[in-house]
Protein backbone atom coordinates (compact mmCIF):
# COMPACT_ATOMS: atom_id res chain seq x y z
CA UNK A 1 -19.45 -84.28 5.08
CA UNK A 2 -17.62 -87.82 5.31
CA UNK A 3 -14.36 -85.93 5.20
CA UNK A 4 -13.04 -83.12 7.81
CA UNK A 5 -11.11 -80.79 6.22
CA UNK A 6 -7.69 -81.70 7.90
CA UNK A 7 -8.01 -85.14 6.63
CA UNK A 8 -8.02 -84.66 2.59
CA UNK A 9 -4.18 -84.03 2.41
CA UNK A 10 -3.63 -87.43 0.79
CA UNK A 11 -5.35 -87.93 -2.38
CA UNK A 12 -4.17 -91.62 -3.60
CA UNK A 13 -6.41 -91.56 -6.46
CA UNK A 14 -4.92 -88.58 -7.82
CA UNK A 15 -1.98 -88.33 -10.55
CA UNK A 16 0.75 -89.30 -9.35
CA UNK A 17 2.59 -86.11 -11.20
CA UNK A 18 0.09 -83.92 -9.08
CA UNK A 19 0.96 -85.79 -5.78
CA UNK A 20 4.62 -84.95 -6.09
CA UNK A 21 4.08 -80.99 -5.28
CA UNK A 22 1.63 -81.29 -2.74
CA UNK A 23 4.28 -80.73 -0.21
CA UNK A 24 3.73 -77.22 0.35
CA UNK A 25 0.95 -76.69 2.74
CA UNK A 26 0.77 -73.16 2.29
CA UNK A 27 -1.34 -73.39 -0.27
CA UNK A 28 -4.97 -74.01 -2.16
CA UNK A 29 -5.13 -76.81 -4.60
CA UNK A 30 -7.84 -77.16 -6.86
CA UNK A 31 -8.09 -80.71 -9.01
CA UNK A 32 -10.43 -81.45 -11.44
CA UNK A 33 -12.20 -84.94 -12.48
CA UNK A 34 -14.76 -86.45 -14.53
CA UNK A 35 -17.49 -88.83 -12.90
CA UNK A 36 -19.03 -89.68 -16.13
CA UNK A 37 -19.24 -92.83 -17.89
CA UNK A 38 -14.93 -92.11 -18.85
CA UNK A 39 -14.01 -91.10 -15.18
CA UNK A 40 -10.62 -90.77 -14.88
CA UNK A 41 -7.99 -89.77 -11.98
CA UNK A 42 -7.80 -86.29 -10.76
CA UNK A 43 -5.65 -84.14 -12.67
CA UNK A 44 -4.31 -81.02 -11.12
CA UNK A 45 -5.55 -77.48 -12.28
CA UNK A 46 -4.73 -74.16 -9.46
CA UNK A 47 -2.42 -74.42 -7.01
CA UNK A 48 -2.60 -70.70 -4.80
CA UNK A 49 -1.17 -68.71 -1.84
CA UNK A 50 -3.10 -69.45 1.02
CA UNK A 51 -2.45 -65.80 1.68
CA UNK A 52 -3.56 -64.22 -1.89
CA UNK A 53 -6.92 -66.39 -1.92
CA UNK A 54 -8.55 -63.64 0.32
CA UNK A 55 -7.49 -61.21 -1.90
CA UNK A 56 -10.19 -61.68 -4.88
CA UNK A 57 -13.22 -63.26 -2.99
CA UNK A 58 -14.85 -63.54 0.46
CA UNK A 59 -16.44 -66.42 -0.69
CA UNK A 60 -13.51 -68.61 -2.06
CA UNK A 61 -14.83 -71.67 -2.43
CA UNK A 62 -17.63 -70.15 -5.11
CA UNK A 63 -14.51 -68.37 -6.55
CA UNK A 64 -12.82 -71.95 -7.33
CA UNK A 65 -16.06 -73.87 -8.18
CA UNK A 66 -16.34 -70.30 -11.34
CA UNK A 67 -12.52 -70.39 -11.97
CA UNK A 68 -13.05 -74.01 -12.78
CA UNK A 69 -15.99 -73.99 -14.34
CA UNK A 70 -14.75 -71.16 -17.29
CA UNK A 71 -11.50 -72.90 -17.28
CA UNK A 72 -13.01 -76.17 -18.11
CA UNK A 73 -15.86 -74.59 -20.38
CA UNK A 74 -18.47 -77.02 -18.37
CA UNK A 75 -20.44 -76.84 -14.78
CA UNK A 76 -19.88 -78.92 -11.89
CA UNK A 77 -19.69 -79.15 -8.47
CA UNK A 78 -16.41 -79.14 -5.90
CA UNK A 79 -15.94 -81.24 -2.72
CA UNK A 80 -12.60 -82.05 -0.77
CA UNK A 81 -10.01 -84.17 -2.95
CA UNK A 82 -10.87 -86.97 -0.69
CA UNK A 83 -14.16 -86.76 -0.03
CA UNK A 84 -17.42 -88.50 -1.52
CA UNK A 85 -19.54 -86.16 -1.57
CA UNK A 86 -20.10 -82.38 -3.03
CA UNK A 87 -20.23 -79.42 -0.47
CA UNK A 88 -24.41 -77.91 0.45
CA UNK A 89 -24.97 -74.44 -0.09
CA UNK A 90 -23.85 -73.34 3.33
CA UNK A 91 -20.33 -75.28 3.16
CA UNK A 92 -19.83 -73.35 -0.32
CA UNK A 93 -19.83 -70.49 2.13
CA UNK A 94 -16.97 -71.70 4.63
CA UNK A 95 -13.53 -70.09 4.38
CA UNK A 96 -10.64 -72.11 2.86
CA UNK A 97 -7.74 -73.12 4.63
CA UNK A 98 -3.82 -73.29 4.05
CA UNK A 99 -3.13 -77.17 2.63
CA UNK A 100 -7.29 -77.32 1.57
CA UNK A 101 -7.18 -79.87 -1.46
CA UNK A 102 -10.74 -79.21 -3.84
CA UNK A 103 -11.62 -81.25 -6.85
CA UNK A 104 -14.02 -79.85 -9.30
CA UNK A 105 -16.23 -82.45 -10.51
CA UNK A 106 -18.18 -82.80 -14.21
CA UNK A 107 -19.92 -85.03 -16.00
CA UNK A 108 -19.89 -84.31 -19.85
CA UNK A 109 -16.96 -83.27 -22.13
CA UNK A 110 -15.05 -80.60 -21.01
CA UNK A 111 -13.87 -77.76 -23.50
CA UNK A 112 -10.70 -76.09 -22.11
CA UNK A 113 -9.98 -72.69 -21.80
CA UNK A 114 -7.61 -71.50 -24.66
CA UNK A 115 -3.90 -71.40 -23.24
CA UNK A 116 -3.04 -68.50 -25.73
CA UNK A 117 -6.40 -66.62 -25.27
CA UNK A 118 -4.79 -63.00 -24.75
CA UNK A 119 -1.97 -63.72 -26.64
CA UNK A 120 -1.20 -62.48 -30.30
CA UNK A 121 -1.09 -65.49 -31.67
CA UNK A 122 -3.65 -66.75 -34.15
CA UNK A 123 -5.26 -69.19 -36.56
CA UNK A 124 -3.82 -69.01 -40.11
CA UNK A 125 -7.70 -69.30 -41.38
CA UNK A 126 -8.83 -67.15 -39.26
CA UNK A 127 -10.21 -63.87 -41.01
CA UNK A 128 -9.78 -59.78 -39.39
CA UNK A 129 -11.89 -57.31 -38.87
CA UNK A 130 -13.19 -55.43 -41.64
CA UNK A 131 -13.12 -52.33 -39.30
CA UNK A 132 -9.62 -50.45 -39.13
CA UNK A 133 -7.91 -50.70 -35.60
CA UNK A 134 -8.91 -47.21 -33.84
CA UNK A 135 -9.31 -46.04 -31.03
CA UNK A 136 -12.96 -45.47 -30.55
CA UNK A 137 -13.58 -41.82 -29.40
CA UNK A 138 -17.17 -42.59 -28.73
CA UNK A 139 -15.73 -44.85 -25.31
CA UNK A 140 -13.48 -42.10 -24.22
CA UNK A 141 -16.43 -39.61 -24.45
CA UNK A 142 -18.37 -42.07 -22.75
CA UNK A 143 -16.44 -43.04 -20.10
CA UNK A 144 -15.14 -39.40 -19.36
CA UNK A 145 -11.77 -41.12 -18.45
CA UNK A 146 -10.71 -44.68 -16.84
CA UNK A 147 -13.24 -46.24 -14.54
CA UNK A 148 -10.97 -48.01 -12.56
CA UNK A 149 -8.09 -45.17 -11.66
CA UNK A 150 -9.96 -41.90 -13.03
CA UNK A 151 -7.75 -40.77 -14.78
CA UNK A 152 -8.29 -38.42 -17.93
CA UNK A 153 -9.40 -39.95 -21.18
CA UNK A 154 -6.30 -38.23 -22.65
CA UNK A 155 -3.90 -40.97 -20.98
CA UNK A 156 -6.20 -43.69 -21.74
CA UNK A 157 -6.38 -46.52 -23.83
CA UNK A 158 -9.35 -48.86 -25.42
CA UNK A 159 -7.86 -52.61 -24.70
CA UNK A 160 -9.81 -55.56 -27.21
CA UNK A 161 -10.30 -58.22 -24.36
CA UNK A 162 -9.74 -60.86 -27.05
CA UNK A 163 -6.62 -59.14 -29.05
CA UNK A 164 -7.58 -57.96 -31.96
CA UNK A 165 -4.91 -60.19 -34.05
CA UNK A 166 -6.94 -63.43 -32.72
CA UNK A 167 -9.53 -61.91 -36.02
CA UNK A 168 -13.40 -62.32 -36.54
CA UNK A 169 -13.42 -66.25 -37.22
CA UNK A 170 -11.63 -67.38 -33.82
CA UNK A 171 -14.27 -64.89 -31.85
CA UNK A 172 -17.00 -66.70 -33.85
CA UNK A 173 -15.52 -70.68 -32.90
CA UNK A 174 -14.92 -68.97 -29.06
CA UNK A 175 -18.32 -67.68 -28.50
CA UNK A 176 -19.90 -70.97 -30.01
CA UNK A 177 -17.96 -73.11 -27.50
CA UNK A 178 -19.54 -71.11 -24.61
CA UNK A 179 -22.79 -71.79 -26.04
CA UNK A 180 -23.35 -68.09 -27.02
CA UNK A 181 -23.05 -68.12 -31.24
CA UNK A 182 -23.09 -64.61 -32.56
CA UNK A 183 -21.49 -64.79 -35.96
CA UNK A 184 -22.76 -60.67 -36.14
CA UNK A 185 -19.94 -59.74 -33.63
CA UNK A 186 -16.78 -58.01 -34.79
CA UNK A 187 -13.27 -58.42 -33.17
CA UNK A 188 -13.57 -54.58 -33.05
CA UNK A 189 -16.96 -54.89 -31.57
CA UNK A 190 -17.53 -52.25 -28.71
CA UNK A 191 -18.32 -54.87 -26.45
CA UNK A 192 -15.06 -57.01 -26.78
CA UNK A 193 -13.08 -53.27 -25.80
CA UNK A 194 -12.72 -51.92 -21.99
CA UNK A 195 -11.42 -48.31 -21.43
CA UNK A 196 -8.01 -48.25 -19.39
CA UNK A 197 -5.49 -45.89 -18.08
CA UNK A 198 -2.45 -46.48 -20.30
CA UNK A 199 -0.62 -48.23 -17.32
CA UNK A 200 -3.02 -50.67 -16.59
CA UNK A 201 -3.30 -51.61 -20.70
CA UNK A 202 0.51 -52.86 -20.27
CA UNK A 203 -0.79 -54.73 -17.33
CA UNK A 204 -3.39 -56.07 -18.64
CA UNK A 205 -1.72 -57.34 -21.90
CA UNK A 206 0.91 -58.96 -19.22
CA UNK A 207 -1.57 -60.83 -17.56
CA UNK A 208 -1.11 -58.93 -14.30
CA UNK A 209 -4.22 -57.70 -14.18
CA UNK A 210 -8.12 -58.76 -14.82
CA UNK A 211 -11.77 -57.52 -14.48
CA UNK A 212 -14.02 -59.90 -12.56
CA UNK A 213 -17.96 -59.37 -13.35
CA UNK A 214 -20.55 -60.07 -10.30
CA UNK A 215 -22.76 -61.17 -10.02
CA UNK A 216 -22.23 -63.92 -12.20
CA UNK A 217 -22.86 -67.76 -11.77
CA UNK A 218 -21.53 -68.38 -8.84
CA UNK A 219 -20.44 -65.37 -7.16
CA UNK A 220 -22.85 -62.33 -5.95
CA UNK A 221 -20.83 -58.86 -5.68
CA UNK A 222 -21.30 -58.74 -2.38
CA UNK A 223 -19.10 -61.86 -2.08
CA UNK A 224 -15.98 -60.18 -3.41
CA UNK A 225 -13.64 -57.75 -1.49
CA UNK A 226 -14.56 -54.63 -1.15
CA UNK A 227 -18.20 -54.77 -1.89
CA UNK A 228 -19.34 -55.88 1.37
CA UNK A 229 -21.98 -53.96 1.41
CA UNK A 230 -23.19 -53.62 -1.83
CA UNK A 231 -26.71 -55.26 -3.33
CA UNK A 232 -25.80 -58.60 -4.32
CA UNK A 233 -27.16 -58.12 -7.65
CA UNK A 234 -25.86 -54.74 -8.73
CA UNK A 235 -23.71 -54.81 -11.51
CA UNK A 236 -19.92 -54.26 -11.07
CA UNK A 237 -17.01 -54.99 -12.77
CA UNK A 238 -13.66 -55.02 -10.22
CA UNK A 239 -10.33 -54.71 -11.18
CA UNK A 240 -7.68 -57.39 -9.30
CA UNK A 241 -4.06 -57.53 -9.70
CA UNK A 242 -2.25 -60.50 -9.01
CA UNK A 243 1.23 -59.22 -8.00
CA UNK A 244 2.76 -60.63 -5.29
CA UNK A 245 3.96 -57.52 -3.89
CA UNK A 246 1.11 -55.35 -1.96
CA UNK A 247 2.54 -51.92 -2.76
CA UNK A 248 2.37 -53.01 -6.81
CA UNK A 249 -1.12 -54.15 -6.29
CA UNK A 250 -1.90 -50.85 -4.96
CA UNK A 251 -0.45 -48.74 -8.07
CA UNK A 252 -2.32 -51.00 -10.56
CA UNK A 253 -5.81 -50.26 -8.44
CA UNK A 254 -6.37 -53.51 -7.37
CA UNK A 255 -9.45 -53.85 -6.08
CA UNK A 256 -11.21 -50.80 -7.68
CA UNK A 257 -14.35 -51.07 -9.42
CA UNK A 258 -16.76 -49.49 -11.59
CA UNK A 259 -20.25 -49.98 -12.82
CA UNK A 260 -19.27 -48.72 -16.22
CA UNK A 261 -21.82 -46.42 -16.48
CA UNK A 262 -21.65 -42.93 -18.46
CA UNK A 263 -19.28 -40.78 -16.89
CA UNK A 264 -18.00 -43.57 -15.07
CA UNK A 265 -14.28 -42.86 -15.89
CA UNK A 266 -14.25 -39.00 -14.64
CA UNK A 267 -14.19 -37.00 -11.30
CA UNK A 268 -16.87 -35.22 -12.07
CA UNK A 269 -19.76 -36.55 -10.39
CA UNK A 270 -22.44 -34.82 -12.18
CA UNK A 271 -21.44 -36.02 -15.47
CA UNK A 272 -22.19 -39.90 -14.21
CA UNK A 273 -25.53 -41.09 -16.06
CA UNK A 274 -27.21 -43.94 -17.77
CA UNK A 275 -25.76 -47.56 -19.16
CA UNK A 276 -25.56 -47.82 -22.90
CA UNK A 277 -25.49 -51.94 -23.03
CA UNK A 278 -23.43 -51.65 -25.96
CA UNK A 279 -20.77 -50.06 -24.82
CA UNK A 280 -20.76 -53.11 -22.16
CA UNK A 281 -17.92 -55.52 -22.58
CA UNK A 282 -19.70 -59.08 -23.13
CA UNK A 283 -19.92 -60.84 -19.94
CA UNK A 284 -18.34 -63.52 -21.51
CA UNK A 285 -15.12 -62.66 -22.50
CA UNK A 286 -14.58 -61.12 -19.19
CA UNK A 287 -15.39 -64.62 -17.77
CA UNK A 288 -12.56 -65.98 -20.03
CA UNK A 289 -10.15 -63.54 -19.94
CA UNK A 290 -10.16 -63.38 -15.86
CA UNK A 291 -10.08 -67.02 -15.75
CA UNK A 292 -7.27 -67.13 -18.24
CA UNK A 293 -5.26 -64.56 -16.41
CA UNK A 294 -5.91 -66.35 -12.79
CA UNK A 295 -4.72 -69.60 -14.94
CA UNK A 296 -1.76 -67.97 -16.29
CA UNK A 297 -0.67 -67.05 -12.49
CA UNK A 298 -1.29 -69.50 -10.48
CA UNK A 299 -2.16 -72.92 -12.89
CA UNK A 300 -0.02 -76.07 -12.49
CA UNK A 301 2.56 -77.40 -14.64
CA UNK A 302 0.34 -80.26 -15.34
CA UNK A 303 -2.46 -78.55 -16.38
CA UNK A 304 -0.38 -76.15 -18.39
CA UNK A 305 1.02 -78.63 -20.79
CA UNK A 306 -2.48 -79.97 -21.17
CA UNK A 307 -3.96 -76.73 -22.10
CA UNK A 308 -1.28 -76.59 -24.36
CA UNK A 309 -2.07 -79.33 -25.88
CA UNK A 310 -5.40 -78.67 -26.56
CA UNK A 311 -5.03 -75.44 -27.64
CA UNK A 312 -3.81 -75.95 -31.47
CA UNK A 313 -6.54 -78.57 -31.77
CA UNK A 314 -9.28 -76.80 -30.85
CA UNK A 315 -8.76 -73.20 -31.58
CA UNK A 316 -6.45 -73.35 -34.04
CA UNK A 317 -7.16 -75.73 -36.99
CA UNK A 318 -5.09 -73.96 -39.51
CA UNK A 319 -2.06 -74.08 -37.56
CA UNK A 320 -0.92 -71.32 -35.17
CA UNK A 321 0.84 -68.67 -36.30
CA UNK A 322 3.60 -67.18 -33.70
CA UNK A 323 4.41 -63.70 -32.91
CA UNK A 324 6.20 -61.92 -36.31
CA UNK A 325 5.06 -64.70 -38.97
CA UNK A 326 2.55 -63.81 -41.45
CA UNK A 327 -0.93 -66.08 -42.22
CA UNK A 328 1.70 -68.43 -44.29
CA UNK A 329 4.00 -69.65 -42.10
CA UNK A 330 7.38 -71.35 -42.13
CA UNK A 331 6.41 -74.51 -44.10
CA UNK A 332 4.54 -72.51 -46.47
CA UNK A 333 7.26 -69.71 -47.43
CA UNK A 334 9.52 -72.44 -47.78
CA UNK A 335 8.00 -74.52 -50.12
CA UNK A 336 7.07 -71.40 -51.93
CA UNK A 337 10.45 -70.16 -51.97
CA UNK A 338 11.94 -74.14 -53.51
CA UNK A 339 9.03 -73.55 -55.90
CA UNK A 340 10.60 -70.30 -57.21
CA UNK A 341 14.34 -71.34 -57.04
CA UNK A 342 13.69 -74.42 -59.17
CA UNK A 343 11.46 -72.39 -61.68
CA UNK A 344 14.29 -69.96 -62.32
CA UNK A 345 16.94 -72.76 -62.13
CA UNK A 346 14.67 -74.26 -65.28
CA UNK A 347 14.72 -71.01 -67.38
CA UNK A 348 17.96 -70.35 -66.41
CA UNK A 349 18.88 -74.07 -68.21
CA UNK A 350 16.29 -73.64 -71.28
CA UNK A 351 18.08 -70.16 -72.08
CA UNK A 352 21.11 -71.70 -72.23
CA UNK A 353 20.23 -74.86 -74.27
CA UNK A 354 18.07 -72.34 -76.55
CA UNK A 355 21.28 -70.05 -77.11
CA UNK A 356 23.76 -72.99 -77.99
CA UNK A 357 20.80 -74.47 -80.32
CA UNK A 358 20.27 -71.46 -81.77
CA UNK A 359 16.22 -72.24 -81.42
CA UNK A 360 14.73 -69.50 -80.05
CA UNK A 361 10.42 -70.52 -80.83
CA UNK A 362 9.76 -70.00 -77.53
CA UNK A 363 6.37 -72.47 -78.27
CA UNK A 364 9.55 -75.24 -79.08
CA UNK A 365 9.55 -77.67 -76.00
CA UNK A 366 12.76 -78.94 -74.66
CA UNK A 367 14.40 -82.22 -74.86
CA UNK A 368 12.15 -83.27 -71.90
CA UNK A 369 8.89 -82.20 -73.57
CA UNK A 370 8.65 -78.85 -71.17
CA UNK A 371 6.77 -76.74 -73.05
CA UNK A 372 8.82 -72.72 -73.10
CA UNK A 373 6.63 -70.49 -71.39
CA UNK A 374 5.83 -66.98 -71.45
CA UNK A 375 8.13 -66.38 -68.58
CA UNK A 376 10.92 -68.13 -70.53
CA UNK A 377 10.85 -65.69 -72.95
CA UNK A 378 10.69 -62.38 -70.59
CA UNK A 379 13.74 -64.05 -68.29
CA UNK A 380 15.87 -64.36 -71.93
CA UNK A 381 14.80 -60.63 -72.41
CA UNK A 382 15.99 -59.34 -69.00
CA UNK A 383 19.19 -60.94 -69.10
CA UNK A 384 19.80 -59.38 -73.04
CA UNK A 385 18.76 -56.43 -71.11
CA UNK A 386 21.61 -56.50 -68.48
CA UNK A 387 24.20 -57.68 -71.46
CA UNK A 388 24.54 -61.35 -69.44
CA UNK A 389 25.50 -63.98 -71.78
CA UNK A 390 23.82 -67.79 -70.60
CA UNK A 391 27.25 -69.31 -70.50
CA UNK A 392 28.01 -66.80 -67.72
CA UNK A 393 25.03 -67.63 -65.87
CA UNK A 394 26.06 -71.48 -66.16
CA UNK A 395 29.82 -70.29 -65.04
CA UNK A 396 28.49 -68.87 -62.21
CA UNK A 397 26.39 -71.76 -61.04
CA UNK A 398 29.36 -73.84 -61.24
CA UNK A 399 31.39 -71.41 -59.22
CA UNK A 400 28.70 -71.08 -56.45
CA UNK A 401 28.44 -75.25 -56.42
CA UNK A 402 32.58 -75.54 -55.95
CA UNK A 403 32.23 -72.80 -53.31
CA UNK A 404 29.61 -74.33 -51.27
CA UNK A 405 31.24 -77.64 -51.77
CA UNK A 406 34.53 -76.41 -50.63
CA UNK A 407 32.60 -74.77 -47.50
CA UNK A 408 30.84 -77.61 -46.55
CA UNK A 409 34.34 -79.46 -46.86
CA UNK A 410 35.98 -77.13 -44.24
CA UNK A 411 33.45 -77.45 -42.10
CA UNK A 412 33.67 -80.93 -41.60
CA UNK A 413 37.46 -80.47 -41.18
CA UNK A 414 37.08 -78.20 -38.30
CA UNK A 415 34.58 -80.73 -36.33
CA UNK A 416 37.15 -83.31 -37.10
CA UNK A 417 39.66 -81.40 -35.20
CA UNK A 418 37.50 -80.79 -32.42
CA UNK A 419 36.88 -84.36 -31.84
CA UNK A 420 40.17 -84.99 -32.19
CA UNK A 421 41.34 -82.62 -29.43
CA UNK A 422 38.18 -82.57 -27.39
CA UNK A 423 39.63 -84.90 -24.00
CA UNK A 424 38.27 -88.33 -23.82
């Protein structure tokens, strides 16, 4: 390499935002930049605790180069910030150090992780599952119980790795980003579920908590903590916690693993068997959702406002809709609602200029050529109904108008005052 690694701790072609929380030498920094024909400066992305990096991966410089590579939906290659030149094979393997600056390196449009990925908010187009939300009994029975803590299937829950709000038509524009289309998949598909004790779920949906798959990519499973000595190619899926605190890592299992095979889930050795592949969560999604969660903990303010950014664009087009709205949204209910308020306000005027006329035809159009509708009629016929007369309903308009305008009027009294007492 051109560069030693105690002499990329000044990157001067780097944002200049970046540069100003570099300071603290404790920990990892990961950039990322494209070299293609559009190269631009490196933009920050991770920023970690020296001290937590050997936590998830004995190999951490593989474990940046996948982090970056599902965060930034393309491959690439990582070398120091400063240096020229991407790291061989065997300097992939090296350790990382406290103050290390990386920069992951593309060439080709990126397509960013979604910032909201396990959140519950959604695309107003997007469609739900035509399946009801249930629990699946046939993972409980499979499992036996939690593979990660062991614990009976009775205190367990089955966790969508993409929520199930996010519906069938966001999975379908997700999984086509990542180059694997499957328009056949369900939100409520077995393999977007994972079997949990109940206390991990809340983790999990808290984005304390994630599953990494090995091998994958980049990492064998004998590269991550834990499974030192297992075949590199074995399948495993490992549970990590990123709390700060050890003793909280411990009681959310970090660390354990399973190989989510029958049986998997109980203490009962002899009822371990077989792999049914579609009880599998999708590779996948557990590539996203780990990378999200690692993004959510440790990403930098820069790149969070960015992946913000990109977000509505391009996984939402219909407009996001927030915790406790409905598909419509704010805009939408309220230009419903003005629709409404003036439609009654219309009747309300016709019934009175019908009663004084004594014309009741309710075919007879008004003096502006407004043709009387059915629901003309049937709004006449409910107030007859309730004995209201029209000139009451055009009394009471007049009151509510005087009221508001004498509210609005004391209003602007009282901020008078305030200015006029407020010290200058």
């Amino acid at each position: 390499m051109d560069v030693a690694p105690g002499a990329q701790n000044n990157a001067p072609q780097a944002s200049s935002s970046s540069l100003d929380n570099v300071s603290d030498d404790t920990r990892v920094w990961l950039w990322y930049m494209s070299v293609g024909g559009n190269a631009d400066p490196p933009k920050s992305l991770l920023h970690i605790p020296h001290k937590r990096m050997e936590l998830y991966s004995l190999k951490p410089r593989k474990w940046l180069l996948y982090l970056a590579s599902v965060i930034l939906g393309i491959d690439g290659t990582l070398r120091f910030l400063n240096g020229d030149e991407d790291f061989t094979e065997g300097e992939m393997d090296e350790d990382v150090g406290p103050g290390d600056r990386y920069v992951f390196c593309f060439d080709g449009e990126a397509r960013f992780l979604d910032y909201l990925l396990r959140g519950t908010r959604h695309d107003r187009s997007s469609s739900t599952s035509t399946r009801s939300r249930v629990v699946p009994n046939e993972l409980k029975e499979y499992y036996g119980g939690c593979p990660f803590s062991l614990v009976p299937a009775e205190l367990c829950d089955v966790s969508h790795l993409i929520p199930f709000t996010k519906g069938d038509d966001y999975l379908h524009r997700l999984l086509a980003t990542r180059g694997e289309p499957d328009d056949a998949m369900s939100i409520d598909d077995y393999q977007n579920q994972i079997v949990m004790y109940k206390g991990l779920h809340g983790a999990f949906d808290i984005k304390r908590i994630a599953f990494l798959k090995t091998p994958n990519k980049f990492l064998k499973t004998n590269d991550v903590p834990g499974g030192e000595n297992a075949l590199p190619n074995i399948y495993r899926v490992t549970l990590h916690s990123f709390m700060e605190d050890e003793g909280v890592r411990d009681t959310l299992h970090h660390n354990a693993h399973s190989s989510l095979t029958r049986g998997s889930g109980s203490r009962n050795l002899h009822a371990r068997g077989d792999t049914v592949g579609e009880y599998l969560p999708r590779d996948i999604l557990l590539d996203l959702t780990y990378a999200s969660t690692v993004f959510f903990n440790f990403g930098t303010p820069e790149a969070n406002e960015m992946l913000k950014k990109n977000a509505e664009r391009d996984y939402y087009p219909g407009g996001i809709v927030k915790r406790g709205e409905d598909r419509e949204g704010k805009a939408e209910k309220e230009q419903r609602k003005r629709k409404y308020e003036g439609e009654n306000q219309g009747r309300s005027e016709r019934v009175v200029r019908r009663s004084r006329s004594g014309n009741n035809d309710g075919d007879h159009a008004d003096g502006n050529g407004r043709q009387f509708d059915f629901w003309d009629g049937f709004y006449a016929m409910q107030l007859m109904i309730h004995g209201i007369r029209p000139e009451d309903i055009e009394a009471e308009e007049e009151r509510r108008r005087r009221e508001t305008e004498e509210l609005n009027a004391q209003r602007i009294a009282r901020w008078r005052k305030t200015v006029d007492e407020s010290p200058i």
